[in-house]
Protein backbone atom coordinates (compact mmCIF):
# COMPACT_ATOMS: atom_id res chain seq x y z
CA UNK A 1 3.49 -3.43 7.84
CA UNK A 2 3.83 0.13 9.09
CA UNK A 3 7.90 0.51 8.54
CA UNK A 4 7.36 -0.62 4.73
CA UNK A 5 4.33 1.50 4.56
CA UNK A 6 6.17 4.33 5.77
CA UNK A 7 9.58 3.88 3.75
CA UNK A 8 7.20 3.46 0.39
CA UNK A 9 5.49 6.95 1.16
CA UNK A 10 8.37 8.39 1.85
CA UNK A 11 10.18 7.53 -1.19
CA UNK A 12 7.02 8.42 -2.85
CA UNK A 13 7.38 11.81 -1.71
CA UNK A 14 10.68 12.24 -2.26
CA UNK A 15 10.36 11.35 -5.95
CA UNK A 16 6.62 12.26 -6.51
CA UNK A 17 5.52 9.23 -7.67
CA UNK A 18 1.70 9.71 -8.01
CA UNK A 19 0.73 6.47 -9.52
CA UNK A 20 -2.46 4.63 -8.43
CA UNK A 21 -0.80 1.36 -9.86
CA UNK A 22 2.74 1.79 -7.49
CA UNK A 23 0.36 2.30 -4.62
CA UNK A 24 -1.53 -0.77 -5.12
CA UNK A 25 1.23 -3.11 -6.30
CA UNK A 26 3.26 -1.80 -3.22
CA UNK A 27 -0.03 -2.40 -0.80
CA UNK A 28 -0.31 -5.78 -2.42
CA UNK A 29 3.77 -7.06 -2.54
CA UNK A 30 3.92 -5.66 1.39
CA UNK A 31 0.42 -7.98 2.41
CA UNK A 32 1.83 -10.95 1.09
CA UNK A 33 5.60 -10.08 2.38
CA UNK A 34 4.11 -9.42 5.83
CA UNK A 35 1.79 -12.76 5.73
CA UNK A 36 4.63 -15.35 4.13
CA UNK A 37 7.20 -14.08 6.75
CA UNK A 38 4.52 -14.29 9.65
CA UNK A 39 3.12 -17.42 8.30
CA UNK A 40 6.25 -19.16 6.83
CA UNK A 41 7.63 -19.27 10.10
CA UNK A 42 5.46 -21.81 11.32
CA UNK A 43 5.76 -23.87 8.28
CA UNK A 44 2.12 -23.91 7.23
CA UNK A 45 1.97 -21.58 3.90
CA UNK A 46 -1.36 -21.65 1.99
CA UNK A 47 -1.72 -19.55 -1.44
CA UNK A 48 -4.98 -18.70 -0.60
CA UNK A 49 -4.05 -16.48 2.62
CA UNK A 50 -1.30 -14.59 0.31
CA UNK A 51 -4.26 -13.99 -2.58
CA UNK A 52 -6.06 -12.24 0.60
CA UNK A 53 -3.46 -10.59 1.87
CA UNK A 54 -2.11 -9.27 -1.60
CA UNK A 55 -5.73 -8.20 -2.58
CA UNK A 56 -6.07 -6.63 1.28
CA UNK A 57 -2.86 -4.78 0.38
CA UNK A 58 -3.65 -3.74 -3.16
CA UNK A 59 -6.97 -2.16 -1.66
CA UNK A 60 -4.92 -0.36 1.22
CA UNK A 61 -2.87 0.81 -1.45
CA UNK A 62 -4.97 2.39 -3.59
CA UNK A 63 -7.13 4.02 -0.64
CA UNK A 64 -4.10 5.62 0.41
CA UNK A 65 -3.30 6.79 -3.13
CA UNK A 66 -7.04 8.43 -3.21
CA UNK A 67 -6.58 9.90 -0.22
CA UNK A 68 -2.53 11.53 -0.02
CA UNK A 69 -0.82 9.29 -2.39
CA UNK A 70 -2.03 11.58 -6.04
CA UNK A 71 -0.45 14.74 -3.84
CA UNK A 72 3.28 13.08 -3.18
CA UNK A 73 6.04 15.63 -4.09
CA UNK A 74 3.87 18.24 -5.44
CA UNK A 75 3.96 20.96 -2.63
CA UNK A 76 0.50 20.73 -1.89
CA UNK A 77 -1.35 19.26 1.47
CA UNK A 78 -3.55 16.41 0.83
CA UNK A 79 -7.46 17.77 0.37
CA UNK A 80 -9.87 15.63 1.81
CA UNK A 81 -12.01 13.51 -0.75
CA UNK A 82 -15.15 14.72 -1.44
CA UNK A 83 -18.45 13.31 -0.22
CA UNK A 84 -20.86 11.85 -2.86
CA UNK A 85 -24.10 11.08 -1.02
C-alpha cells in the first residue's frame, strides 16, 4: 500500500487537491485493491474482508487528510493538529 499511497499524495500535491472526500475514497479503493489482489490470489475472496479493508482505508485516508492532506499544493508545511484535552 505504500507505492499507491505515495503516488496519490504526490499527485495531490502536484495539483492541490485538498479534499477530505479524495483522501478517503483513495484510502478506501487502495484497502480493498491491496486485500482482493493479496487475497484473490489464493482463491478465497470474502466481501466482508474488502468492507474492512475499504473502511480501514477510508479512515487512513481521512487521518492523513487531517493531518498534511488540507495543506497539498498550497506552499505551506503541514501544522501539527491541535490537542483538545
Amino acid at each position: 500500500t505504500a507505492i499507491p499511497s505515495v503516488l496519490v499524495i504526490w499527485l495531490s500535491e502536484r495539483l492541490a487537491i485538498r479534499s477530505v472526500l479524495f483522501f478517503g475514497f483513495v484510502g478506501a479503493g487502495i484497502g480493498v485493491i491491496s486485500v482482493s489482489l493479496l487475497v484473490g490470489a489464493s482463491g478465497s475472496w470474502n466481501p466482508v474482508i474488502g468492507l474492512l479493508f475499504g473502511v480501514a482505508g477510508f479512515a487512513a485516508g481521512v487521518a492523513y487528510w487531517r493531518i498534511a492532506g488540507r495543506h497539498a499544493g498550497s506552499g505551506e508545511p503541514a501544522r501539527p493538529v491541535a490537542d483538545h484535552a
